[in-house]
C-alpha atoms as a PDB file:
ATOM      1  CA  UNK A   1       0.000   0.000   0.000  1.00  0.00           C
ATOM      2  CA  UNK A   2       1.331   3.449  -1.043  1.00  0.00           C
ATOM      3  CA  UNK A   3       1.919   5.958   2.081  1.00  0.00           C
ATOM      4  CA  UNK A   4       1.454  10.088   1.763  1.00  0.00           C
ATOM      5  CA  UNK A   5       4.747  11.787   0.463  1.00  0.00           C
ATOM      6  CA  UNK A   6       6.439  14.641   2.941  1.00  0.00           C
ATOM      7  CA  UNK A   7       4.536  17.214   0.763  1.00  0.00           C
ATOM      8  CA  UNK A   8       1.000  15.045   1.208  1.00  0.00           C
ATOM      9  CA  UNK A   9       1.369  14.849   5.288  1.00  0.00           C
ATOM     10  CA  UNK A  10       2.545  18.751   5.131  1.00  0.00           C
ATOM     11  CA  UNK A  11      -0.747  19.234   2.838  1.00  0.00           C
ATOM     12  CA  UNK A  12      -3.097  16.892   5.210  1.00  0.00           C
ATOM     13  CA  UNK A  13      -1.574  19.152   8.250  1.00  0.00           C
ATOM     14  CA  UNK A  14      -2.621  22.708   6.612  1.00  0.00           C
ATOM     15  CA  UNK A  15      -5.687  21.341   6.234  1.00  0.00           C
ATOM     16  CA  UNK A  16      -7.042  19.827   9.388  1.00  0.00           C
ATOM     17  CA  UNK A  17      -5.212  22.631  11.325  1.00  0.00           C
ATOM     18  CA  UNK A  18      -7.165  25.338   8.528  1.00  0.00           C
ATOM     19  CA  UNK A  19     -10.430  23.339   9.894  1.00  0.00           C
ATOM     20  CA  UNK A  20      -9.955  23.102  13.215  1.00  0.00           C
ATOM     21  CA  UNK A  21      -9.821  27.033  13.176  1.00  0.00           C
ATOM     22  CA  UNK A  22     -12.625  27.373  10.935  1.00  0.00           C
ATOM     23  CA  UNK A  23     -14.784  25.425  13.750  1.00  0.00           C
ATOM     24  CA  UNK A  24     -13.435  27.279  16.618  1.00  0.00           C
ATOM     25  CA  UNK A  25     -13.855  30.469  14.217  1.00  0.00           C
ATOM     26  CA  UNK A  26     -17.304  29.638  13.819  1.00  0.00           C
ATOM     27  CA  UNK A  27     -18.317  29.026  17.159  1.00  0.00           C
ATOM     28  CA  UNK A  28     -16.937  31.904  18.603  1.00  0.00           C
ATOM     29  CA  UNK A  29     -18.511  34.258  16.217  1.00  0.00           C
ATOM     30  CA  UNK A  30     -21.574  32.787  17.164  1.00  0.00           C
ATOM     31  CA  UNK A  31     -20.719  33.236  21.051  1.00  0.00           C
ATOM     32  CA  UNK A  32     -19.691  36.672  20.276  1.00  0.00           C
ATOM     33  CA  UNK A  33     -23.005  37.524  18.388  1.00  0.00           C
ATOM     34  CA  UNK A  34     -25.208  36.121  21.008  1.00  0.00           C
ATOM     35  CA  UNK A  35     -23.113  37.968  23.391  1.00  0.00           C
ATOM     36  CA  UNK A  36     -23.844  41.253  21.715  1.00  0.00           C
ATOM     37  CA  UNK A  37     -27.585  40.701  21.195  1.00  0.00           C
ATOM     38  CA  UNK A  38     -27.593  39.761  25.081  1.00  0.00           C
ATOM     39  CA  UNK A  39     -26.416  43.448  25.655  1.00  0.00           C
ATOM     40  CA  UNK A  40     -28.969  44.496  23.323  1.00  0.00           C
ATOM     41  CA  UNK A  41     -31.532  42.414  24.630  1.00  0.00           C
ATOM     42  CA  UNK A  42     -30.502  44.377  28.374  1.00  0.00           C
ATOM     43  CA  UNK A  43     -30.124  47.680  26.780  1.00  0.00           C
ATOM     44  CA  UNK A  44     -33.614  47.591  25.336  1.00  0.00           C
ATOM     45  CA  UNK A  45     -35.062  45.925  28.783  1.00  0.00           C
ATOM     46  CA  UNK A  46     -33.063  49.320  30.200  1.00  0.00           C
ATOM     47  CA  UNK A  47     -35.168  51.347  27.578  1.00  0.00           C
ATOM     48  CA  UNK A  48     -38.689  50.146  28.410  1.00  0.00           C
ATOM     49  CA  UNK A  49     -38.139  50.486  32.212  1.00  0.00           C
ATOM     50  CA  UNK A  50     -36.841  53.975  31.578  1.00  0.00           C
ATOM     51  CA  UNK A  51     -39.969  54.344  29.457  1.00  0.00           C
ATOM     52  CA  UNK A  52     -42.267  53.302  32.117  1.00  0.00           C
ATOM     53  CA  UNK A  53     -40.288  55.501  34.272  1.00  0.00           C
ATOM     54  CA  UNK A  54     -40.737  58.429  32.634  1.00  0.00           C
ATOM     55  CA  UNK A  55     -44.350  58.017  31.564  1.00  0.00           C
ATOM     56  CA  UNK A  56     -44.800  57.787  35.601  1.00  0.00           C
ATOM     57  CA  UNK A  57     -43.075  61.073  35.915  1.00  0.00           C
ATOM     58  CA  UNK A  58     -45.100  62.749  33.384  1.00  0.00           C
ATOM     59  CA  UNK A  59     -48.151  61.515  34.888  1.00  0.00           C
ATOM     60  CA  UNK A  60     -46.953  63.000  38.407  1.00  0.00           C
ATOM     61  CA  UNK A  61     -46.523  66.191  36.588  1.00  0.00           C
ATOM     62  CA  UNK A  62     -49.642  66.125  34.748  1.00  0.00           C
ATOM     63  CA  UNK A  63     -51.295  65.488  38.297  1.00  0.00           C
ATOM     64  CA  UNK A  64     -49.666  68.461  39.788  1.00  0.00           C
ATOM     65  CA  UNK A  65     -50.540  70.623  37.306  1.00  0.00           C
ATOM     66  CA  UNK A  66     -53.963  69.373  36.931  1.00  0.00           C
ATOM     67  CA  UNK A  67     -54.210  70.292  40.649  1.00  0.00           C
ATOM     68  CA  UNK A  68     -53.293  73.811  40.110  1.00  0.00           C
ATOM     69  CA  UNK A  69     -55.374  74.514  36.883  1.00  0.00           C
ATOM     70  CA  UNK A  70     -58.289  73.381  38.914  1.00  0.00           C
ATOM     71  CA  UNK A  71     -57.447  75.869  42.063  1.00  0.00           C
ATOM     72  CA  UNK A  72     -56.636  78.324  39.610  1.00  0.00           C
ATOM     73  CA  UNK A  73     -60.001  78.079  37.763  1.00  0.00           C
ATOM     74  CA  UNK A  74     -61.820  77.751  41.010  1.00  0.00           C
ATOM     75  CA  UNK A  75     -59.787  80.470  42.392  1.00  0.00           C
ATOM     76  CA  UNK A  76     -60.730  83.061  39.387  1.00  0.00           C
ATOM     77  CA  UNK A  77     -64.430  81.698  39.459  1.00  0.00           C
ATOM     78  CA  UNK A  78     -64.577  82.674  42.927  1.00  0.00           C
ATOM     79  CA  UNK A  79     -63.030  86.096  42.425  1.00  0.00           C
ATOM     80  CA  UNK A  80     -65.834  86.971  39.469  1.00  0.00           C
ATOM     81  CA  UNK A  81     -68.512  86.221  42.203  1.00  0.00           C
ATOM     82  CA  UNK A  82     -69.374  82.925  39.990  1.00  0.00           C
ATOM     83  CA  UNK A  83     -70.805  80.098  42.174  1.00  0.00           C
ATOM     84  CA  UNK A  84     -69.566  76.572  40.972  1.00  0.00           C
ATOM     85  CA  UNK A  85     -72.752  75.313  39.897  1.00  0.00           C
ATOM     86  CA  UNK A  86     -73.990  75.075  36.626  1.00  0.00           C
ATOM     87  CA  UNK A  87     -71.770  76.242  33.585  1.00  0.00           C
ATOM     88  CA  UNK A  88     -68.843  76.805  35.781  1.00  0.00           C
ATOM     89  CA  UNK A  89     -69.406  73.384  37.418  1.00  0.00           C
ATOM     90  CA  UNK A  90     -69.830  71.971  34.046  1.00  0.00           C
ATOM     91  CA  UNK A  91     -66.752  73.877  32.451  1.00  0.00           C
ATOM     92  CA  UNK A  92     -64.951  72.617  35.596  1.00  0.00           C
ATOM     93  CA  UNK A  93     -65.632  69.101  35.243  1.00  0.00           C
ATOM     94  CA  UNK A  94     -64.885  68.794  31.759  1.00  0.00           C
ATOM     95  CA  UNK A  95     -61.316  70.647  32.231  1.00  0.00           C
ATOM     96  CA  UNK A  96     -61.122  68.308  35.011  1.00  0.00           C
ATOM     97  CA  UNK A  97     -61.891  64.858  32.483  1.00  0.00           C
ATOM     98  CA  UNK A  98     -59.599  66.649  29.983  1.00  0.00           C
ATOM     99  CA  UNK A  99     -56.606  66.968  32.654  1.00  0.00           C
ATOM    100  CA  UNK A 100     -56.923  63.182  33.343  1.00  0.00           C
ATOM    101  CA  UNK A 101     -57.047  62.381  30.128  1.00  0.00           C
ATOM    102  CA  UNK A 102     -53.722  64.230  29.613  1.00  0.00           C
ATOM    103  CA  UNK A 103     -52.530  62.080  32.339  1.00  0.00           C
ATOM    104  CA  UNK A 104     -53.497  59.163  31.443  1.00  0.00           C
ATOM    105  CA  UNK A 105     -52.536  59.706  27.664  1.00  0.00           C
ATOM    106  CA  UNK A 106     -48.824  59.996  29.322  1.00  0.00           C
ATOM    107  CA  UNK A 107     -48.901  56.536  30.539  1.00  0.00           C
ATOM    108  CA  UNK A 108     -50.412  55.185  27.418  1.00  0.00           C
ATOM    109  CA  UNK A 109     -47.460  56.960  25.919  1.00  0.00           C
ATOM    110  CA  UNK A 110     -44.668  55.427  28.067  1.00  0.00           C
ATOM    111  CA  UNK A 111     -46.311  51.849  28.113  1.00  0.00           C
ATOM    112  CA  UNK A 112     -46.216  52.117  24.220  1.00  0.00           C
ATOM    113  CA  UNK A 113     -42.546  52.850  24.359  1.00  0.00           C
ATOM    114  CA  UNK A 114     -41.883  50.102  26.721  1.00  0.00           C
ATOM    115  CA  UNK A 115     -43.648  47.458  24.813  1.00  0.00           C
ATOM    116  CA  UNK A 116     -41.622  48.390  21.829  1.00  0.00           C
ATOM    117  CA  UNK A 117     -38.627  48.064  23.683  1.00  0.00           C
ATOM    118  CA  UNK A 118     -40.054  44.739  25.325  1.00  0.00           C
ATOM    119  CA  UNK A 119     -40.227  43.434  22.094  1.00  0.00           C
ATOM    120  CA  UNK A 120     -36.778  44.463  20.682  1.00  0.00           C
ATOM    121  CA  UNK A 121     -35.364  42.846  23.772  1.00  0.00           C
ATOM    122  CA  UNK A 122     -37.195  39.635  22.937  1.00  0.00           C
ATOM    123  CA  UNK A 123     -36.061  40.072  19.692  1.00  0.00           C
ATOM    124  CA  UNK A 124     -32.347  40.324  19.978  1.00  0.00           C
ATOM    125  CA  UNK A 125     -32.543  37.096  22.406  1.00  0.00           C
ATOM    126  CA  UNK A 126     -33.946  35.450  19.334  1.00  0.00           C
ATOM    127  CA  UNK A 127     -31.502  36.846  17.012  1.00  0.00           C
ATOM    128  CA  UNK A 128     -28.375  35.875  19.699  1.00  0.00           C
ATOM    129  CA  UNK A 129     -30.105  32.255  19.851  1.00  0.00           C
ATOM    130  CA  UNK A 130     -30.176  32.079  15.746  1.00  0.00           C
ATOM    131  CA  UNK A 131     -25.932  33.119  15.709  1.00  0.00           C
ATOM    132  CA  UNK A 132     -25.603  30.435  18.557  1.00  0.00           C
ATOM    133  CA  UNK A 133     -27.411  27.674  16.383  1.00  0.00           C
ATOM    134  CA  UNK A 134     -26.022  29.077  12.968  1.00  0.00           C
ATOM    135  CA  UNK A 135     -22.315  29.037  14.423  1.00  0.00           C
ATOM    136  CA  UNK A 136     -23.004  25.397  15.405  1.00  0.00           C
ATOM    137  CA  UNK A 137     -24.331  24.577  11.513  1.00  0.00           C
ATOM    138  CA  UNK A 138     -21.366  26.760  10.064  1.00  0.00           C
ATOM    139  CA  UNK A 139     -19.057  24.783  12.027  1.00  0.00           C
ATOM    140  CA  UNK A 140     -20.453  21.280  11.547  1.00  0.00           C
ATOM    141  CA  UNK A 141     -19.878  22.379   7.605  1.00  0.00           C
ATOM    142  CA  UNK A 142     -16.227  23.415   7.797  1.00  0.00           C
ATOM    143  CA  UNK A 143     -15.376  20.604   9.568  1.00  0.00           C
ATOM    144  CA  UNK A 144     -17.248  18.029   6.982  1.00  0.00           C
ATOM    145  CA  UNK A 145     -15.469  19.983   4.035  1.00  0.00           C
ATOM    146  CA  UNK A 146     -12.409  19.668   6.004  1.00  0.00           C
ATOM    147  CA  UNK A 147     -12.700  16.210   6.234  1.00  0.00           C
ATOM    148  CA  UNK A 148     -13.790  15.712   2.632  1.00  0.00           C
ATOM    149  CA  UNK A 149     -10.557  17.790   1.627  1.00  0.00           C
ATOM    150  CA  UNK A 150      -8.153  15.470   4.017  1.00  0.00           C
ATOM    151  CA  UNK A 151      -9.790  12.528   2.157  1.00  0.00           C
ATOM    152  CA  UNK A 152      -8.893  14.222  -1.445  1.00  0.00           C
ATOM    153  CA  UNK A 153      -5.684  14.849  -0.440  1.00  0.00           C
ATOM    154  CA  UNK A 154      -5.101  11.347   0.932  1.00  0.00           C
ATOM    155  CA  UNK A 155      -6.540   9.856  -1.821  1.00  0.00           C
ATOM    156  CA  UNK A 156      -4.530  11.362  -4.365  1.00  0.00           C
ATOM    157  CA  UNK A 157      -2.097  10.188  -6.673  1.00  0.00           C
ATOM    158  CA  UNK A 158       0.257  13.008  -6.933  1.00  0.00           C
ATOM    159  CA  UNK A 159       0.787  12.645  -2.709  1.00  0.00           C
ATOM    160  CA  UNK A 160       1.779   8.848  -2.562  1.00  0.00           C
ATOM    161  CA  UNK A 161       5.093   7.197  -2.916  1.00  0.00           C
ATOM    162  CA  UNK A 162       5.240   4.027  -5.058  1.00  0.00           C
ATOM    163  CA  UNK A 163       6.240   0.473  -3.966  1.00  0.00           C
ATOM    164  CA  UNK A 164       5.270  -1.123  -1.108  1.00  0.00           C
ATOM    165  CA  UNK A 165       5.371  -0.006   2.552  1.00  0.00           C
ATOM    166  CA  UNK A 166       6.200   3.420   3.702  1.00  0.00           C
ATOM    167  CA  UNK A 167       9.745   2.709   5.212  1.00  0.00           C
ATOM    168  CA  UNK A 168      12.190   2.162   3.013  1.00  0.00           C
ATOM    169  CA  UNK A 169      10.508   2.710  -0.479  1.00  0.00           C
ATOM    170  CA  UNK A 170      12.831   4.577  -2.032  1.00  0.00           C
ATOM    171  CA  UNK A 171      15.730   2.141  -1.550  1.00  0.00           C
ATOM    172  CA  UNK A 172      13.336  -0.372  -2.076  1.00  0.00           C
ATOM    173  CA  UNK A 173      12.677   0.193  -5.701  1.00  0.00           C
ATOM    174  CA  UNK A 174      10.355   2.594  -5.009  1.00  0.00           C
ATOM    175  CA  UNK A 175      10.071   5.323  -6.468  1.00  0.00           C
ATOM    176  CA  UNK A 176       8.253   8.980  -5.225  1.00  0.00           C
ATOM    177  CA  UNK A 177       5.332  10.257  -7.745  1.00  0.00           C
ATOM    178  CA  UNK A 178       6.165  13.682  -8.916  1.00  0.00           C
ATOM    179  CA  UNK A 179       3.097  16.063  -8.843  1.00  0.00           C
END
C-alpha cells in the first residue's frame, strides 16, 4: 500500500489545522453575536423600564398641574362672584376629564414605548439564539469539508510514494510520484 509523500502529510496538516480554526472560528462568532444581542436584549429591557419611568413622571406632573389649573379656575371663578354650579361646574368638570385624560394619555405613551422596547429585547434574544445555532451549523460544515478535503488529499495520486510499505521505499525500488 502506497503511504502520503512529505509534501502530502505537510498538505493533510494545513488542512485539518485550517479546519480546526474554521470550527473554533465559527463558534466563537456565534458566542460573540449572542453575546452582543444579550447586551442588546438588556439595553432595550433598560429602555422600556426607563420608558415606564418616565411616563410615571409625566403623569406625576400632569397630576400636579392638573391640581393647580383646577385651584386656579376655582380660584378666578370665585373672584368673578361665579358660584360653581352650573356652567362653571360643568366647564370645571370637563377641564377636570380633559386633565386626566392628559394624564393618562402619558402613561399610554410610556407603556407604548416600553412594549416596543419589550419586544426588541425579545427580539435580539432570538436573534443571539439564531448566531448560537447558525455558528453550530457553520461549524459542523467546515469541519465536513475539512474532512472531505483530508480525504482528497489522501486519496490522491500526486501525494503517494510508489512500492510497497512506507519505510524504506525509495531504496526499495520505489520510487516517489512527482506532482
Amino acid at each position: 500500500m502506497a503511504s502520503l509523500t512529505a509534501l502530502g502529510i505537510a498538505a493533510v496538516a494545513a488542512s485539518t489545522v485550517s479546519t480546526g480554526l474554521g470550527v473554533y472560528s465559527a463558534v466563537q462568532s456565534g458566542a460573540a453575536q449572542k453575546d452582543a444581542a444579550e447586551f442588546n436584549a438588556a439595553v432595550a429591557r433598560n429602555d422600556a423600564i426607563a420608558a415606564q419611568q418616565q411616563a410615571a413622571s409625566e403623569s406625576r406632573q400632569f397630576s400636579r398641574r392638573n391640581r393647580l389649573r383646577a385651584a386656579t379656575r376655582r380660584a378666578r371663578f370665585a373672584a368673578s362672584g361665579i358660584e360653581l354650579s352650573g356652567s362653571a361646574e360643568d366647564v370645571m368638570f370637563d377641564s377636570a376629564v380633559q386633565d386626566e385624560l392628559d394624564r393618562q394619555n402619558a402613561l399610554y405613551r410610556g407603556e407604548l414605548r416600553a412594549g416596543r422596547s419589550k419586544a426588541e429585547a425579545g427580539l435580539q434574544e432570538a436573534m443571539g439564539r439564531n448566531a448560537v445555532t447558525s455558528s453550530y451549523l457553520n461549524a459542523s460544515g467546515t469541519f465536513l469539508g475539512g474532512v472531505g478535503q483530508v480525504a482528497s488529499i489522501a486519496s490522491n495520486p500526486n501525494f503517494r510514494k510508489k512500492g510497497g510499505s512506507s519505510r524504506g521505499a525509495a531504496s526499495a525500488g520505489g520510487s516517489y510520484v512527482t506532482p
